[in-house]
Every structure is written in structure tokens, then in C-alpha cells.
PDB file of N, CA and C in Angstrom:
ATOM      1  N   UNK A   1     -16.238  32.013  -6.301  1.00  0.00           N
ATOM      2  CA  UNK A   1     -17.084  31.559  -5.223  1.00  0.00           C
ATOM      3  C   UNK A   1     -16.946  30.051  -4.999  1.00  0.00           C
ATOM      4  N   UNK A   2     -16.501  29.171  -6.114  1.00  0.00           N
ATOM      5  CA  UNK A   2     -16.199  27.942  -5.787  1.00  0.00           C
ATOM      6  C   UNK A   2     -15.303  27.392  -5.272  1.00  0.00           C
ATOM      7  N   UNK A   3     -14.548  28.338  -5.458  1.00  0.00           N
ATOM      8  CA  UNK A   3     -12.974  27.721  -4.763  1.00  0.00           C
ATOM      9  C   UNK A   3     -13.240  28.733  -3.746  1.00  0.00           C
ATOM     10  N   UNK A   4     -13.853  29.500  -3.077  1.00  0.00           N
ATOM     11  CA  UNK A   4     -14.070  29.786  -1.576  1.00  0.00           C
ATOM     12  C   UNK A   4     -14.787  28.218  -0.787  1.00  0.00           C
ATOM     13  N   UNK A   5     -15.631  28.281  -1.829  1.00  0.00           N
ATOM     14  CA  UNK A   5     -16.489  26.780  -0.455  1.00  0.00           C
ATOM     15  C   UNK A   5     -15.820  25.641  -0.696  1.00  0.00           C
ATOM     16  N   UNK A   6     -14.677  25.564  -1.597  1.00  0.00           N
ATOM     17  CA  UNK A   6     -13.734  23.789  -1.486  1.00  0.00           C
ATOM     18  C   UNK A   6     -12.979  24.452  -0.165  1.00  0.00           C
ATOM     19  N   UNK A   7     -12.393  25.533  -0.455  1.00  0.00           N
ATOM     20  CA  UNK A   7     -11.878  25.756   0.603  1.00  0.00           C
ATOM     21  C   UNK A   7     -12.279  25.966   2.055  1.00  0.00           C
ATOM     22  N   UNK A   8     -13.153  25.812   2.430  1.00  0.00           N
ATOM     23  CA  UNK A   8     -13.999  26.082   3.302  1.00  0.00           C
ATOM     24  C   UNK A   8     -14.585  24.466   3.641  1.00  0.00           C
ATOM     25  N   UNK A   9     -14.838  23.761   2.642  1.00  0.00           N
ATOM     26  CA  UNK A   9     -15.206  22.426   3.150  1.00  0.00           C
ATOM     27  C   UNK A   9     -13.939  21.409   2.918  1.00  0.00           C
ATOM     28  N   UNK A  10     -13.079  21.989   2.414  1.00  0.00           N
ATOM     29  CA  UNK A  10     -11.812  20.761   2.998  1.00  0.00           C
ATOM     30  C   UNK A  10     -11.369  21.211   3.987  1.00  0.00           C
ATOM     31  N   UNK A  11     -11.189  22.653   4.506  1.00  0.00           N
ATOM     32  CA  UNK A  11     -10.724  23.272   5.919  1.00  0.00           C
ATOM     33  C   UNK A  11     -11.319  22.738   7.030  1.00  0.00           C
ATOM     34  N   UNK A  12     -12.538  22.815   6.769  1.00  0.00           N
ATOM     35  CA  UNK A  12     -13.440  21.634   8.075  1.00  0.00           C
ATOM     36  C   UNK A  12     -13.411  20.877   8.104  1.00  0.00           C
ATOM     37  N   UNK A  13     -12.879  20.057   6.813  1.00  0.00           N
ATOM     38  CA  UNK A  13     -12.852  18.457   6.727  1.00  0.00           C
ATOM     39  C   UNK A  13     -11.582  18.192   7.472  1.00  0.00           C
ATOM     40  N   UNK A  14     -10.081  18.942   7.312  1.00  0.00           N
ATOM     41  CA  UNK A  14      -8.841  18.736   7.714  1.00  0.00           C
ATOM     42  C   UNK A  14      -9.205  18.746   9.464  1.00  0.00           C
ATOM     43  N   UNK A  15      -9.947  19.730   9.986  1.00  0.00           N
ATOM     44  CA  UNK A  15     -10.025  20.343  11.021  1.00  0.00           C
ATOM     45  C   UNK A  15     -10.565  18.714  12.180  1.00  0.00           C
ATOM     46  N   UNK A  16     -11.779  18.458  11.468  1.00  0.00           N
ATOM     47  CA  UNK A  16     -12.540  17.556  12.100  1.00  0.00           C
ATOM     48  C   UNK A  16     -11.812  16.303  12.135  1.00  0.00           C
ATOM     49  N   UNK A  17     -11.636  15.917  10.952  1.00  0.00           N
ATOM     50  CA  UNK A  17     -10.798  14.262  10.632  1.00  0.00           C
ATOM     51  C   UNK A  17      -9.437  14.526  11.000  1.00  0.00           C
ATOM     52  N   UNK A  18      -9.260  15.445  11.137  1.00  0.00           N
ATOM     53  CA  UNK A  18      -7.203  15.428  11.288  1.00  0.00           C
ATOM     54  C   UNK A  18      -6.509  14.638  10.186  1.00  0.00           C
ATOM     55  N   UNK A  19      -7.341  14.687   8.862  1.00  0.00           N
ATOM     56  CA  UNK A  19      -6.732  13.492   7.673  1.00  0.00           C
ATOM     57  C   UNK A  19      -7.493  14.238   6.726  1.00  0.00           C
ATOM     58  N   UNK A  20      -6.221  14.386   5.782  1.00  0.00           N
ATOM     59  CA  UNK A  20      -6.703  14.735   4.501  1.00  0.00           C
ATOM     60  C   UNK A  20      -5.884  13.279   3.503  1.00  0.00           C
ATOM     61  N   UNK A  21      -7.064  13.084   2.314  1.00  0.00           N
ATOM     62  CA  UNK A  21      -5.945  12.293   1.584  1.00  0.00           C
ATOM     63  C   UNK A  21      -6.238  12.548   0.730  1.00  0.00           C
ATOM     64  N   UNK A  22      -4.715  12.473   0.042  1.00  0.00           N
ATOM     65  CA  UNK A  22      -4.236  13.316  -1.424  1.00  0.00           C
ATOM     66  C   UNK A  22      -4.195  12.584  -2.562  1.00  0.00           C
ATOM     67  N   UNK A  23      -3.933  11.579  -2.203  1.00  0.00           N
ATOM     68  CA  UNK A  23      -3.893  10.610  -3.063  1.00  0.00           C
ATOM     69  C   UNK A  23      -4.668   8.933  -2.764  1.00  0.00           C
ATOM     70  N   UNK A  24      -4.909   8.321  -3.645  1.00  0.00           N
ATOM     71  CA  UNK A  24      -5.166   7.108  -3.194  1.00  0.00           C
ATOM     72  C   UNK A  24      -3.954   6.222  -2.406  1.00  0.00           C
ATOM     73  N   UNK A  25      -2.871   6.541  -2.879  1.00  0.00           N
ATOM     74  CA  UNK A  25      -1.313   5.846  -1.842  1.00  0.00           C
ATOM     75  C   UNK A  25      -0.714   6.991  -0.579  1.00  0.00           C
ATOM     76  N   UNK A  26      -1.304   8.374  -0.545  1.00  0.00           N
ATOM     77  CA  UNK A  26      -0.697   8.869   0.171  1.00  0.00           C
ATOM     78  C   UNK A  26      -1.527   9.945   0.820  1.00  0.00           C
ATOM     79  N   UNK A  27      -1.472   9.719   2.458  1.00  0.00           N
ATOM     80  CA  UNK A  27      -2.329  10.747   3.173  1.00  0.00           C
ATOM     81  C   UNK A  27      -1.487  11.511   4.157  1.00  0.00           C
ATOM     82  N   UNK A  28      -2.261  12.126   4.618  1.00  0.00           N
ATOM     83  CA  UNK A  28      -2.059  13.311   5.460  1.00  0.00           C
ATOM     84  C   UNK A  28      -2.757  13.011   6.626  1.00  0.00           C
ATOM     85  N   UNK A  29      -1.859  12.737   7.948  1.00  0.00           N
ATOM     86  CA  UNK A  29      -2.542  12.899   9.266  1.00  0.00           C
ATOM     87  C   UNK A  29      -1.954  13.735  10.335  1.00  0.00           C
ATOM     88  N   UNK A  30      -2.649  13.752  11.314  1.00  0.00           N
ATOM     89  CA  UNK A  30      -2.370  14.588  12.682  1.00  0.00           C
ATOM     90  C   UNK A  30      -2.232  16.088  12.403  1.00  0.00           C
ATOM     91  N   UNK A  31      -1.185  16.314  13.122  1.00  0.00           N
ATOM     92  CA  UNK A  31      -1.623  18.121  13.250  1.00  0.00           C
ATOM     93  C   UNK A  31      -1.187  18.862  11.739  1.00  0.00           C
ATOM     94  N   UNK A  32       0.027  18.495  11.233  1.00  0.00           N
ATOM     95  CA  UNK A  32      -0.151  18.606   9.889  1.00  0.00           C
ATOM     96  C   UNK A  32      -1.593  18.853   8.728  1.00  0.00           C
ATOM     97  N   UNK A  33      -2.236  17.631   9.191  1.00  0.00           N
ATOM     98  CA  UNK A  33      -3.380  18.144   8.263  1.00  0.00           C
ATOM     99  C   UNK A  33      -4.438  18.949   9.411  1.00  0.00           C
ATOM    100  N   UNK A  34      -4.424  19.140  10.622  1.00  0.00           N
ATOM    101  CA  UNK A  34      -5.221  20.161  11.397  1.00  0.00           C
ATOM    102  C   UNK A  34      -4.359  21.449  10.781  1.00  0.00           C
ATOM    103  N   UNK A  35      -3.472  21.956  10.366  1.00  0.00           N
ATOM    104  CA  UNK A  35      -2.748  23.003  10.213  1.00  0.00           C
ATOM    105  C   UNK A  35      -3.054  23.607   8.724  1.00  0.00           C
ATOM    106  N   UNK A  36      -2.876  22.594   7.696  1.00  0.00           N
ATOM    107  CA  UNK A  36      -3.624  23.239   6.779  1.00  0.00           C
ATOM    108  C   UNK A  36      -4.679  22.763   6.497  1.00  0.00           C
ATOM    109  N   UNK A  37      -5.579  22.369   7.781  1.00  0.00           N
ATOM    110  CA  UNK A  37      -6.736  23.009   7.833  1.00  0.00           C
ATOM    111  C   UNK A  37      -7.293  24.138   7.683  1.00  0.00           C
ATOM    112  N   UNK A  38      -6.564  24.718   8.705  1.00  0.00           N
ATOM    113  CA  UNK A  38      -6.735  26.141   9.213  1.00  0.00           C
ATOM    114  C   UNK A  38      -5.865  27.238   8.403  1.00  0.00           C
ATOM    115  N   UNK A  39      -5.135  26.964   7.626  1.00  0.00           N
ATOM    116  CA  UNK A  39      -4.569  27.498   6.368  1.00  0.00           C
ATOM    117  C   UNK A  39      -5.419  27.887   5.339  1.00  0.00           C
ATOM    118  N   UNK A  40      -6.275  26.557   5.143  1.00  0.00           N
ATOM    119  CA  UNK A  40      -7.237  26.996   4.093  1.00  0.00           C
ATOM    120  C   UNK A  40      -8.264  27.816   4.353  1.00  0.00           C
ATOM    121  N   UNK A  41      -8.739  27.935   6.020  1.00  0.00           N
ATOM    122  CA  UNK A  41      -9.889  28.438   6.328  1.00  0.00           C
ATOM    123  C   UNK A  41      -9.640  29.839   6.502  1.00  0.00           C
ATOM    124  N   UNK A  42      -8.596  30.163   6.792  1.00  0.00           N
ATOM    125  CA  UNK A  42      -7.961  31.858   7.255  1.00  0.00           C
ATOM    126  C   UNK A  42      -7.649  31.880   5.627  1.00  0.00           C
ATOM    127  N   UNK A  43      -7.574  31.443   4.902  1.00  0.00           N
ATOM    128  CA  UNK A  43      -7.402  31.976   3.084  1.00  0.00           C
ATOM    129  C   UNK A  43      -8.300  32.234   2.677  1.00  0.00           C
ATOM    130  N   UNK A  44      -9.405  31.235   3.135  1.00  0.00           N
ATOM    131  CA  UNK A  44     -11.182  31.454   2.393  1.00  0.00           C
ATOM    132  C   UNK A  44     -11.473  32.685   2.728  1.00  0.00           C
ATOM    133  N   UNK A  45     -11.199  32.912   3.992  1.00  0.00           N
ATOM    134  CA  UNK A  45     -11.719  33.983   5.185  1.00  0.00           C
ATOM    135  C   UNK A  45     -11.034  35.423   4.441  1.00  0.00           C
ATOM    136  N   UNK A  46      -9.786  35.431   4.264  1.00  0.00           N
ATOM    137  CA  UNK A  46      -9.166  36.623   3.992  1.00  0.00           C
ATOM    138  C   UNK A  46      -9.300  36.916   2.522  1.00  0.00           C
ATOM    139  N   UNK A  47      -9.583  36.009   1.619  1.00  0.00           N
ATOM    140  CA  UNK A  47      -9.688  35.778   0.635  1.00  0.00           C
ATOM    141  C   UNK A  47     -11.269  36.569  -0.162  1.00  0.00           C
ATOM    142  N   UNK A  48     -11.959  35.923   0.089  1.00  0.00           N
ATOM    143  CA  UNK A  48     -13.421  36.338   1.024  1.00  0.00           C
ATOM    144  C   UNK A  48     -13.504  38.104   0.650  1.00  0.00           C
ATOM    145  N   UNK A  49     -12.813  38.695   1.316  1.00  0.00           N
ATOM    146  CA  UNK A  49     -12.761  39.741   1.430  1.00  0.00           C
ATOM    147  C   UNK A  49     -11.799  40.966   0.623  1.00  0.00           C
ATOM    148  N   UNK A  50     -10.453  40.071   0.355  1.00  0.00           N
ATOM    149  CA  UNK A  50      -9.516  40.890  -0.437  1.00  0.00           C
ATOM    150  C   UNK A  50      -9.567  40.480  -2.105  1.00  0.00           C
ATOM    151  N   UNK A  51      -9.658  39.213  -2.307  1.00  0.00           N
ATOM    152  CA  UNK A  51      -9.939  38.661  -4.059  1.00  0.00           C
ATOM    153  C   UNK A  51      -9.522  37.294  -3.995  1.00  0.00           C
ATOM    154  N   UNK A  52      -9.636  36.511  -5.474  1.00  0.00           N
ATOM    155  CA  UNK A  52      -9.129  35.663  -5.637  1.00  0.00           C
ATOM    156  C   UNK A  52      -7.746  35.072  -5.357  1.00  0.00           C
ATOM    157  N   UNK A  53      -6.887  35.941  -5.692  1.00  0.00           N
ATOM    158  CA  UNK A  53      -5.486  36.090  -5.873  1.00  0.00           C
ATOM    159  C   UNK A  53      -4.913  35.427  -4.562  1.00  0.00           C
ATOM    160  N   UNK A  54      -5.887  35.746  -3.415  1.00  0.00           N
ATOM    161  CA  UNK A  54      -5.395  34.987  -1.736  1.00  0.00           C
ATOM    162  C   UNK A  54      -5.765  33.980  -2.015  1.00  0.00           C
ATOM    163  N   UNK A  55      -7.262  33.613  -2.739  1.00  0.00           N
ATOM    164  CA  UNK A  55      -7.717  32.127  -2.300  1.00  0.00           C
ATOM    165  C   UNK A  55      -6.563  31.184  -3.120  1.00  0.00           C
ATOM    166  N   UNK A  56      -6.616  31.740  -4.617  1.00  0.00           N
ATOM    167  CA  UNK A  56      -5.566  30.848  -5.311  1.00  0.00           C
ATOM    168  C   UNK A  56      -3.948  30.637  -4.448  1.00  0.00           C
ATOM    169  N   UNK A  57      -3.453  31.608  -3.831  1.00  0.00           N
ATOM    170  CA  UNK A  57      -1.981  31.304  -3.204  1.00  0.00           C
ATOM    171  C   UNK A  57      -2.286  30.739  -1.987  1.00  0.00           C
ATOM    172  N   UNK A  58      -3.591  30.789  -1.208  1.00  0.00           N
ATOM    173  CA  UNK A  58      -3.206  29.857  -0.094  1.00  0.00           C
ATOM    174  C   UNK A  58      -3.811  28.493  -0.230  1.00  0.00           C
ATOM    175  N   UNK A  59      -4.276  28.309  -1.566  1.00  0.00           N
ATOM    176  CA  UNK A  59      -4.939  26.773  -2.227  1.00  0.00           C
ATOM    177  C   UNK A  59      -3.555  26.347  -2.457  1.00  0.00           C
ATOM    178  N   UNK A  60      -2.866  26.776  -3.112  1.00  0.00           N
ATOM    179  CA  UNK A  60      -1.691  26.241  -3.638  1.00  0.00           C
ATOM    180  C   UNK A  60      -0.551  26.454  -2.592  1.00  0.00           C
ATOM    181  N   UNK A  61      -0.339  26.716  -1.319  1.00  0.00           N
ATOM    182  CA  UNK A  61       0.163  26.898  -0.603  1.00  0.00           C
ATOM    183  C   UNK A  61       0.087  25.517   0.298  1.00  0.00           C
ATOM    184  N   UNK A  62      -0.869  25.274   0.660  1.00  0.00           N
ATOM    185  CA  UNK A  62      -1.809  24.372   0.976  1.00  0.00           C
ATOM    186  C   UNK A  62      -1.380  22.683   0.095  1.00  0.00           C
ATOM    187  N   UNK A  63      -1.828  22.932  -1.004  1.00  0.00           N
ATOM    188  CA  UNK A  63      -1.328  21.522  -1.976  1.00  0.00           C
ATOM    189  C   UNK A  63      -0.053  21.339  -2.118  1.00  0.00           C
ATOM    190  N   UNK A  64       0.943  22.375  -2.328  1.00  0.00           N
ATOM    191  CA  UNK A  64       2.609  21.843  -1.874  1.00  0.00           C
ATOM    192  C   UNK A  64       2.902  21.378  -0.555  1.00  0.00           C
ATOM    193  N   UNK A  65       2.155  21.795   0.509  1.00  0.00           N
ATOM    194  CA  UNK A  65       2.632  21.394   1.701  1.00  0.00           C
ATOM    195  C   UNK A  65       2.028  19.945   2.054  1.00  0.00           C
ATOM    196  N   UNK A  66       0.852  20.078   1.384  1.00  0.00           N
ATOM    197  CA  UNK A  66       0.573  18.723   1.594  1.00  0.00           C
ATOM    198  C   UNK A  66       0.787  17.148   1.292  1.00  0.00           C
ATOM    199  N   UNK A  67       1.332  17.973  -0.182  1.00  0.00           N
ATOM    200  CA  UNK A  67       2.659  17.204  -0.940  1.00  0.00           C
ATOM    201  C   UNK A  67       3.700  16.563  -0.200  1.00  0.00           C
ATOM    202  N   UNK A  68       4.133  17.575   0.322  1.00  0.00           N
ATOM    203  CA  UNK A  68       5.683  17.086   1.023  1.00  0.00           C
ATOM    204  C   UNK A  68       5.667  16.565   2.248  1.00  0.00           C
ATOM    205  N   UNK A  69       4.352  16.789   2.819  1.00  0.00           N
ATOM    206  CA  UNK A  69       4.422  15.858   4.372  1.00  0.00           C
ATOM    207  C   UNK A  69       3.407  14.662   4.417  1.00  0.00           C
ATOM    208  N   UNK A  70       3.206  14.418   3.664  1.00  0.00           N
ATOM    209  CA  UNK A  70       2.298  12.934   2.964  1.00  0.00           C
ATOM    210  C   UNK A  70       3.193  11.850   3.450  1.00  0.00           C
ATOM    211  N   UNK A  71       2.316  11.065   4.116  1.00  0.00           N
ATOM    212  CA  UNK A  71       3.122   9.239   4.310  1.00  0.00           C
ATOM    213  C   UNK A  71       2.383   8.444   3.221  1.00  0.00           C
ATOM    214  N   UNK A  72       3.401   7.582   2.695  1.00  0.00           N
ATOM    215  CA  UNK A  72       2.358   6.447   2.401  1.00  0.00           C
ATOM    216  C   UNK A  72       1.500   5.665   3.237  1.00  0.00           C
ATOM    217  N   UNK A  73       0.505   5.171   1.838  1.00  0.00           N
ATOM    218  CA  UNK A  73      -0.789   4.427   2.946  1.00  0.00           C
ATOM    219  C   UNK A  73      -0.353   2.923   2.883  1.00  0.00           C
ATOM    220  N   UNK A  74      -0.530   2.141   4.005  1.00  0.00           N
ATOM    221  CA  UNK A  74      -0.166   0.754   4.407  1.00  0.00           C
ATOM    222  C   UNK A  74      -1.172  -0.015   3.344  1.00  0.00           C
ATOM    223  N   UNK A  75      -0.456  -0.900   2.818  1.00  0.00           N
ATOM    224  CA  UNK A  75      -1.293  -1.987   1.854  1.00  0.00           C
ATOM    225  C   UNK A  75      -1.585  -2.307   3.543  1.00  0.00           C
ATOM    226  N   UNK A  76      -3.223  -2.701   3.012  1.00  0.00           N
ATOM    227  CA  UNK A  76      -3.509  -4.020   3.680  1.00  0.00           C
ATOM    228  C   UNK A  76      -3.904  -5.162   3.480  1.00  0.00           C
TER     229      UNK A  76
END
């Protein structure tokens, strides 16, 4: 049940802010992070209903991708 509502409140968080950040040097913007937004929220959702086993593969589905399309953040 807990990793339904992270998933569920970083999905709205991606959705609303269009920015997720992953790290303190490296974030996630624009439709990228609107996308697994909505990745996480259709996982909670399906997840929800079929078992864990969805929420865990589209959490981690989710954290590799967000991995690899990360910019660094600008010193300022």
C-alpha cells in the first residue's frame, strides 16, 4: 500500500511540475518527466488491482528511465 501512494504522489507530482529530480545534480524536465508521470500513475492504477509485482516493475521501469534522460543541474 505504500509504494501504491509514492506512486501515486510522485505521478502527480511529475504530472503538475513537469520536473522530477533525482538527484541533487540531476533532474528531469518537460514531457519526459510528464510521461513517467503517467507511467507511474497507470502502474499504481493497474497495480492497484492485479498485485505488487506491477507496482514494483513499473517503479523500476520508471527509475531507469529516469536515469537515462536526466540533465545536469546548472551550478549557480
Amino acid at each position: 500500500m505504500i509504494l501504491f501512494a509514492i506512486e501515486v504522489i510522485f505521478g502527480i507530482y511529475a504530472l503538475v511540475k513537469k520536473e522530477i529530480k533525482i538527484t541533487n545534480s540531476r533532474i528531469l524536465q518537460g514531457d519526459t518527466a510528464r510521461n513517467i508521470g503517467i507511467l507511474l500513475l497507470a502502474g499504481a492504477a493497474v497495480g492497484f488491482f492485479t498485485g505488487a509485482l506491477v507496482l514494483w516493475g513499473t517503479l523500476i521501469a520508471a527509475v531507469v528511465w529516469g536515469f537515462i534522460a536526466t540533465n545536469p543541474v546548472k551550478a549557480s
